[in-house]
Protein backbone atom coordinates (compact mmCIF):
# COMPACT_ATOMS: atom_id res chain seq x y z
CA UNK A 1 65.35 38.28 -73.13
CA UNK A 2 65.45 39.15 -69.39
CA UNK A 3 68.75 39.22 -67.93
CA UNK A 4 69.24 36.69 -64.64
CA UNK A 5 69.33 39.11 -62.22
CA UNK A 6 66.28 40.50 -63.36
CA UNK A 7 64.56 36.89 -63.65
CA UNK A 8 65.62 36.34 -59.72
CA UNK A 9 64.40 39.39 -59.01
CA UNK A 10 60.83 39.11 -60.39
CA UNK A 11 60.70 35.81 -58.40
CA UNK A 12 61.39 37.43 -55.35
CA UNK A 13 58.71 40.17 -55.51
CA UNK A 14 56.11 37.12 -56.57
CA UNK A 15 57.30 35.69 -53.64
CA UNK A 16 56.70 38.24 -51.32
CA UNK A 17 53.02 39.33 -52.77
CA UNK A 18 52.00 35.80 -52.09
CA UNK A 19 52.60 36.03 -48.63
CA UNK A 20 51.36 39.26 -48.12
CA UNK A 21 48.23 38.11 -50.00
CA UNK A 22 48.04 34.95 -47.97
CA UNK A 23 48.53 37.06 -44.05
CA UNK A 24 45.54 39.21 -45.80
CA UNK A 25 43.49 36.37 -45.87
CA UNK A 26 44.45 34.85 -42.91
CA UNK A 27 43.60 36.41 -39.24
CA UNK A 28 46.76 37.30 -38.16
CA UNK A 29 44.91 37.77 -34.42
CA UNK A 30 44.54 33.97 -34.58
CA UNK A 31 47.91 32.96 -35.88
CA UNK A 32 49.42 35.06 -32.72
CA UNK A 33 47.24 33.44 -30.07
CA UNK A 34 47.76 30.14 -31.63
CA UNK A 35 51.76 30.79 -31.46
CA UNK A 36 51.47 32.17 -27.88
CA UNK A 37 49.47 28.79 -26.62
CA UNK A 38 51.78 26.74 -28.20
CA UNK A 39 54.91 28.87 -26.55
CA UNK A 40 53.38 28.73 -23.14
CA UNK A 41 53.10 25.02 -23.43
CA UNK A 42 56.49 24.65 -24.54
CA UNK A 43 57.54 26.56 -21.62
CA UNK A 44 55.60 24.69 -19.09
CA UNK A 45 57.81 22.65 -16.65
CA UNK A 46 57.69 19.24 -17.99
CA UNK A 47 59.31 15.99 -15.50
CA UNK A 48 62.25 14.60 -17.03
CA UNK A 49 62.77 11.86 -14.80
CA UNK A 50 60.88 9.15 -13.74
CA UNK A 51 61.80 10.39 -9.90
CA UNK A 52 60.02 13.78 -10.63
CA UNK A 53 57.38 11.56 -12.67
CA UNK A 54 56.52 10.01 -8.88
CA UNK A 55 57.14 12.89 -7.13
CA UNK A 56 54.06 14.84 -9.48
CA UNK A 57 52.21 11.75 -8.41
CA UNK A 58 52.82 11.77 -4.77
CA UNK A 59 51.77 15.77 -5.23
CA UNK A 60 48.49 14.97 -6.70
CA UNK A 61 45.72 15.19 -3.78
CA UNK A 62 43.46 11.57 -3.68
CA UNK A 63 40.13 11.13 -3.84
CA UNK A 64 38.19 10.62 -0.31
CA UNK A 65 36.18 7.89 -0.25
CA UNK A 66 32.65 8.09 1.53
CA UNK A 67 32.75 6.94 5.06
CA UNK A 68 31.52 3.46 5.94
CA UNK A 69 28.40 3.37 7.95
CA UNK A 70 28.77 2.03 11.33
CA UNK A 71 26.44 0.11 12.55
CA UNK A 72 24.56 1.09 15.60
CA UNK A 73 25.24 -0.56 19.23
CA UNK A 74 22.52 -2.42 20.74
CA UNK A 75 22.80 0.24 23.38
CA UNK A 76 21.91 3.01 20.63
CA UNK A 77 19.08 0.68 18.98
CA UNK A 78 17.46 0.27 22.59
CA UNK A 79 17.44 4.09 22.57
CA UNK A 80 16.60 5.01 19.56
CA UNK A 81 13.42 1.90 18.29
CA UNK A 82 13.32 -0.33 21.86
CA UNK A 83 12.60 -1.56 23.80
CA UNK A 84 14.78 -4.11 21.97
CA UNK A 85 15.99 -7.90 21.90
CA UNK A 86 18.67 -9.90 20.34
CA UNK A 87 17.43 -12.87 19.21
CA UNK A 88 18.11 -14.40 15.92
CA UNK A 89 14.85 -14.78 13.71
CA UNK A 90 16.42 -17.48 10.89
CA UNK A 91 15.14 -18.02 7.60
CA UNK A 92 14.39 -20.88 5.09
CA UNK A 93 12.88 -21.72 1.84
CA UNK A 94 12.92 -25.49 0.80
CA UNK A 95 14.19 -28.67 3.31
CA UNK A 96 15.39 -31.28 0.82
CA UNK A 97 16.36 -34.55 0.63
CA UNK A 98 19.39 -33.30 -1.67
CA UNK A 99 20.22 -29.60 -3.32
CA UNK A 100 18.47 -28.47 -5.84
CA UNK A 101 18.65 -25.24 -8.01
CA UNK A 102 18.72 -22.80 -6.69
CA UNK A 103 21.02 -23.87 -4.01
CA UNK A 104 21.20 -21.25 -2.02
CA UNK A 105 17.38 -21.14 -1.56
CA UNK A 106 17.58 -25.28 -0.09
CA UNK A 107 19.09 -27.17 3.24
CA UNK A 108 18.96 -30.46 3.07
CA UNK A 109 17.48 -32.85 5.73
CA UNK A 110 20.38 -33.89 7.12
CA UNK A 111 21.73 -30.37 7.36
CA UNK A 112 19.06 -29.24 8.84
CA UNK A 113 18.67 -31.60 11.26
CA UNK A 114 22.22 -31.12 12.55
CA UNK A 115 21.60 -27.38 12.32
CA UNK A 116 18.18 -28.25 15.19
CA UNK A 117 20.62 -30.37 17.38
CA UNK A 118 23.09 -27.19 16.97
CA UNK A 119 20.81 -25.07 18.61
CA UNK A 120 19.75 -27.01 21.39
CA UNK A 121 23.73 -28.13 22.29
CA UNK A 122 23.82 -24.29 22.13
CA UNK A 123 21.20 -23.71 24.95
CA UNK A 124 19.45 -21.98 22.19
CA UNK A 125 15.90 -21.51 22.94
CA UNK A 126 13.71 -21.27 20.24
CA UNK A 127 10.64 -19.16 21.06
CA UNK A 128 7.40 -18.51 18.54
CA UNK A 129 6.93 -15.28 17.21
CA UNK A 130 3.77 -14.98 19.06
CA UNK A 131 6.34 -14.82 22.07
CA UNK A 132 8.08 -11.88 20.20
CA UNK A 133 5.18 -9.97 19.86
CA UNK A 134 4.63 -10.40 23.05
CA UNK A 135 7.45 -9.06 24.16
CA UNK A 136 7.11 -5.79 21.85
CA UNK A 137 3.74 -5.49 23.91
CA UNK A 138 4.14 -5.71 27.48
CA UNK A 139 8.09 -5.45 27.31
CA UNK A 140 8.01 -8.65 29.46
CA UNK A 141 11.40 -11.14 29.24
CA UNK A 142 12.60 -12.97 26.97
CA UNK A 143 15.12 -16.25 26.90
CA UNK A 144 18.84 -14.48 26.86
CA UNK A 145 19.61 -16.90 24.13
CA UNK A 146 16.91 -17.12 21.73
CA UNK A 147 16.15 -18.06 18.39
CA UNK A 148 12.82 -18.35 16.21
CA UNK A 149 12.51 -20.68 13.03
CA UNK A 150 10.89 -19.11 10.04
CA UNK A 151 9.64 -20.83 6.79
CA UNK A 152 9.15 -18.62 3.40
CA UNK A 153 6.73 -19.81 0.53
CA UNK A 154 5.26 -22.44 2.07
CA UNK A 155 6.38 -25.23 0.01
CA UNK A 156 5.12 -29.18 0.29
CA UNK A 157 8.90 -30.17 1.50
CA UNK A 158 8.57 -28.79 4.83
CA UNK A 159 5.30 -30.76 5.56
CA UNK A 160 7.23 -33.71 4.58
CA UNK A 161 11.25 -33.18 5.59
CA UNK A 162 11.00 -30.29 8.36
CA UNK A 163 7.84 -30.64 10.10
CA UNK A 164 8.90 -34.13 11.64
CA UNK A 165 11.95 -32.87 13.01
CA UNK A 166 10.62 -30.17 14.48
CA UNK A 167 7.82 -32.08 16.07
CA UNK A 168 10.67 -34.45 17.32
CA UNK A 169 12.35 -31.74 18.80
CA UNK A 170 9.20 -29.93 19.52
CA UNK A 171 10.59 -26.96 18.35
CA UNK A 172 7.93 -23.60 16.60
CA UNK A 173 7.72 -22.18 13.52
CA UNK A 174 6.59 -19.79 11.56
CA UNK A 175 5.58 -20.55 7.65
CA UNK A 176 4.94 -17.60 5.20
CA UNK A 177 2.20 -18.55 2.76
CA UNK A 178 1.64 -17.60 -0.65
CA UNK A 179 -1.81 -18.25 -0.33
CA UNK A 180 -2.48 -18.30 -4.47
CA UNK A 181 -0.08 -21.18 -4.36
CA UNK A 182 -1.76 -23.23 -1.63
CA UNK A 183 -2.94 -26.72 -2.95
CA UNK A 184 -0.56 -26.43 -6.28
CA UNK A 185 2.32 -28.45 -7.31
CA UNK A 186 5.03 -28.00 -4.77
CA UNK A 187 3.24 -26.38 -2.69
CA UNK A 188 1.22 -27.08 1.02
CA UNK A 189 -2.38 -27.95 0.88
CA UNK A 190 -4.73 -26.20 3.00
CA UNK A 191 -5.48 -29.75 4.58
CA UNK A 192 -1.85 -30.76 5.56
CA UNK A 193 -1.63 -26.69 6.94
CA UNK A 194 -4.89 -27.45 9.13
CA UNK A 195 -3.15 -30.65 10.25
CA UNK A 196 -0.16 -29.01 11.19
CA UNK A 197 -2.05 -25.80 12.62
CA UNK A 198 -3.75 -28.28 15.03
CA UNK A 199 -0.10 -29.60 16.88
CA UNK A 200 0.58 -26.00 18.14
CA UNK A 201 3.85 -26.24 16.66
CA UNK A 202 3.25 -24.09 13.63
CA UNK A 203 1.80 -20.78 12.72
CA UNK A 204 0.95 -19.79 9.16
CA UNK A 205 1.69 -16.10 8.24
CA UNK A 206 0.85 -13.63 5.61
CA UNK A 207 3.53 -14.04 2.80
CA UNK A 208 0.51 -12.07 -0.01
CA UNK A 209 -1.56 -13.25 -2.37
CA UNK A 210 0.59 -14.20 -4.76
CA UNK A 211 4.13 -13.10 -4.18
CA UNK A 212 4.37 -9.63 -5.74
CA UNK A 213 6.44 -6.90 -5.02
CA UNK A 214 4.06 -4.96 -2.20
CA UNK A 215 5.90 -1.26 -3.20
CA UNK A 216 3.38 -0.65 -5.59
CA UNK A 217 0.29 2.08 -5.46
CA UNK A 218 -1.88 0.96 -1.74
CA UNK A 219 -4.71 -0.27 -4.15
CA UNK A 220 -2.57 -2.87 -5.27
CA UNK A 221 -0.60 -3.33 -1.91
CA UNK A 222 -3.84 -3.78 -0.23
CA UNK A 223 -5.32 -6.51 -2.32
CA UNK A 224 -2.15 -8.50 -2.14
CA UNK A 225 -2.15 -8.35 1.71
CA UNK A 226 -6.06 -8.51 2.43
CA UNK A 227 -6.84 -11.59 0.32
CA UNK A 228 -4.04 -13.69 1.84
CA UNK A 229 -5.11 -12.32 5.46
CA UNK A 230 -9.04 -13.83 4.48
CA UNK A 231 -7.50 -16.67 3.01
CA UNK A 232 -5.56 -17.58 6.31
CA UNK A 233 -8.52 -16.36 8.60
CA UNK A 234 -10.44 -19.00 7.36
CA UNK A 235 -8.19 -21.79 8.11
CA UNK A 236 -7.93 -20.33 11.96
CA UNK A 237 -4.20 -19.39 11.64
CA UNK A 238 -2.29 -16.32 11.35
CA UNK A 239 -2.24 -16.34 15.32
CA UNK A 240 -0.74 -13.36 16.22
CA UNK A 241 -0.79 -11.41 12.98
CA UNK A 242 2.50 -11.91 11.02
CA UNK A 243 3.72 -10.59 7.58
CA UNK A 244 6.82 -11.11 5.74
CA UNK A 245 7.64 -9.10 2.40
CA UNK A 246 8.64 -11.17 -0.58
CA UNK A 247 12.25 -10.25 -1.96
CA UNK A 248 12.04 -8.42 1.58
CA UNK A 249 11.28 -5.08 0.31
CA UNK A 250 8.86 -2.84 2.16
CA UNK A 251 7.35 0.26 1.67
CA UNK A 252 5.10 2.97 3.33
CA UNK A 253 2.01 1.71 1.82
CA UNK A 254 2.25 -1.89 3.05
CA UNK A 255 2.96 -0.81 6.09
CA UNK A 256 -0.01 1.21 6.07
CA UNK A 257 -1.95 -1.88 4.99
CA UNK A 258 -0.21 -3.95 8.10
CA UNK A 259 -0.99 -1.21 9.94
CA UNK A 260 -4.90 -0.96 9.47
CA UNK A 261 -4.95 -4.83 9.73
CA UNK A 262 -3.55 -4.56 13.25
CA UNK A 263 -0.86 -6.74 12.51
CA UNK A 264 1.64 -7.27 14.91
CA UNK A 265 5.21 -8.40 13.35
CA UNK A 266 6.12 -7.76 9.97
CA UNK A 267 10.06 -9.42 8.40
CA UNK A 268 12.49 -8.62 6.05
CA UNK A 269 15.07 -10.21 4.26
CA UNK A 270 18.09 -7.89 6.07
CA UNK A 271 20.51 -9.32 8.15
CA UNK A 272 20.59 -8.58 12.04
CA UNK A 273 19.63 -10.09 15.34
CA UNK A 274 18.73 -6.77 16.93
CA UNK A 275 14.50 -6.68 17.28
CA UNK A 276 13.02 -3.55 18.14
CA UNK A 277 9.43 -2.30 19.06
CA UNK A 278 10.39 0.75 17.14
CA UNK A 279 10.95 -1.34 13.87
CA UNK A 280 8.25 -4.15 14.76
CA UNK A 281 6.93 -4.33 10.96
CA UNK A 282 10.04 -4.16 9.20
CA UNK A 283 12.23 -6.53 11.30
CA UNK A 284 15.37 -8.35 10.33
CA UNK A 285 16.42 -11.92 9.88
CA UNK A 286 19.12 -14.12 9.33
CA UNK A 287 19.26 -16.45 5.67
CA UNK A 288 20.14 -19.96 6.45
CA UNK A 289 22.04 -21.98 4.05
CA UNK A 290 23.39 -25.55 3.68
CA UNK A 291 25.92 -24.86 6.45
CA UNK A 292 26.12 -25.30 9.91
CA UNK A 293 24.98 -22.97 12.34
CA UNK A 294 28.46 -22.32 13.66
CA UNK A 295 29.23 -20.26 10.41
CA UNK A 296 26.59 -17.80 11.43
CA UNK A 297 28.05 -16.96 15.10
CA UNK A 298 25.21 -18.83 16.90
């Protein structure tokens, strides 16, 4: 038998041929690199306090946020699209006896009728958008306080709640029709628009054929404005030529279209009371809601 010394012995050298055998297998180039990344982040200087926690964060640069832009000065529009004119060009959809869904789409009658006494306590003068035009081409005057009324979709409701307040008042107005929808459910009938047509109150404008999106290929833009201009033609309105995009989104082909049309005014659905000759067929306009008119700054 072995003596103990010998036994311990024996274990030893086993021991040490393992690990020999194991650093032979394993890249010892690795193993070092691994050790040195781990020393050099052990020996990074690491906060220890929550003072030197905010102090790191004070340290830390911030992100710069993109500059707002500024809106140009009447003064710089003038120079840049005019000859220009502030006059506020508002916008509806339905007059209603009550709100409806969507409600931001509907004024009721009573609102609205406070919101026509509004204007005229307000010296407001409300001018038609054949006086605009106007304007844009001989650069004559306009009121210093103006306004123009303007009607999207041409549904039946403003036959029935706005048109008699406005010939009351005798105020103008301008109704975008979706000719398609003329004589359906909910919507003006080509007689009631003749009737109307015939007080010299109203104009009815180009709104396309059927309400699509006009940033399309010009094929498609074309037929959506052309039909609609026929349509309206025929019924002896559309008195200057006036467009206004649906969802208020324009593009270089419709305004081609508008263009070779010879129309003369063409609206959007951005805000601003600054009308330039410059920007004459993509001009802004204000949304009216079930609020007074004192909530928009007029």
């Amino acid at each position: 038998m072995p003596k103990p010394a010998a036994r311990n012995l024996a274990a030893v050298l086993i021991a040490l041929l393992t690990v020999a055998a194991f650093l032979l297998i394993i890249n010892p180039k690795k193993i070092f690199e691994a050790y040195r990344a781990k020393k050099s982040n052990d020996s990074a200087p690491r906060p220890s306090t929550f003072k030197q926690l905010v102090e790191e964060q004070k340290s830390t640069p911030a992100a710069t946020p993109s500059p707002t832009p500024i809106p140009l000065t009447f003064e710089q529009m003038n120079d840049k699209y005019g000859p220009c004119v502030k006059s506020s060009v508002l916008m509806y959809h339905h007059i209603q006896k009550e709100l409806t869904e969507p409600e931001y789409l509907t004024v009721t009658t009573n609102v609205f009728r406070q919101q026509m006494d509004y204007l005229k306590k307000q010296g407001r003068v409300v001018i038609s958008l054949g006086e605009l035009a106007d304007f844009f081409k001989t650069g004559g005057n306009t009121p210093s306080k103006s306004a123009a009324l303007t009607f999207d979709d041409g549904y039946f409701d403003f036959f029935t709640e706005a048109f008699p307040i406005l010939k009351e008042l005798g105020l103008k107005a301008t109704v975008f029709v979706i000719t398609d929808e003329v004589n359906q459910p909910g919507y003006l009938t080509w007689d009631v628009i003749k009737e109307m047509n015939r007080s010299g109150l109203i104009n009815f404008a180009n709104h396309t054929r059927d309400h699509q999106n006009v940033g399309g290929d010009y094929s498609a833009v074309e037929q959506q404005i052309v039909i609609a201009d026929i349509a309206l033609k025929q019924a002896n309105t559309n008195v200057p030529k006036i467009f206004s995009y649906p969802y208020g989104i324009t593009s270089q082909n419709a305004i081609k279209v508008l263009e070779n049309l010879n129309y003369d005014l063409a609206f959007t659905t951005q805000s601003g009371n600054i009308l330039c000759q410059g920007q004459r067929l993509a001009l802004p306009r204000i949304r009216i809601g079930n609020s007074s008119l004192s909530y928009y700054e007029l």
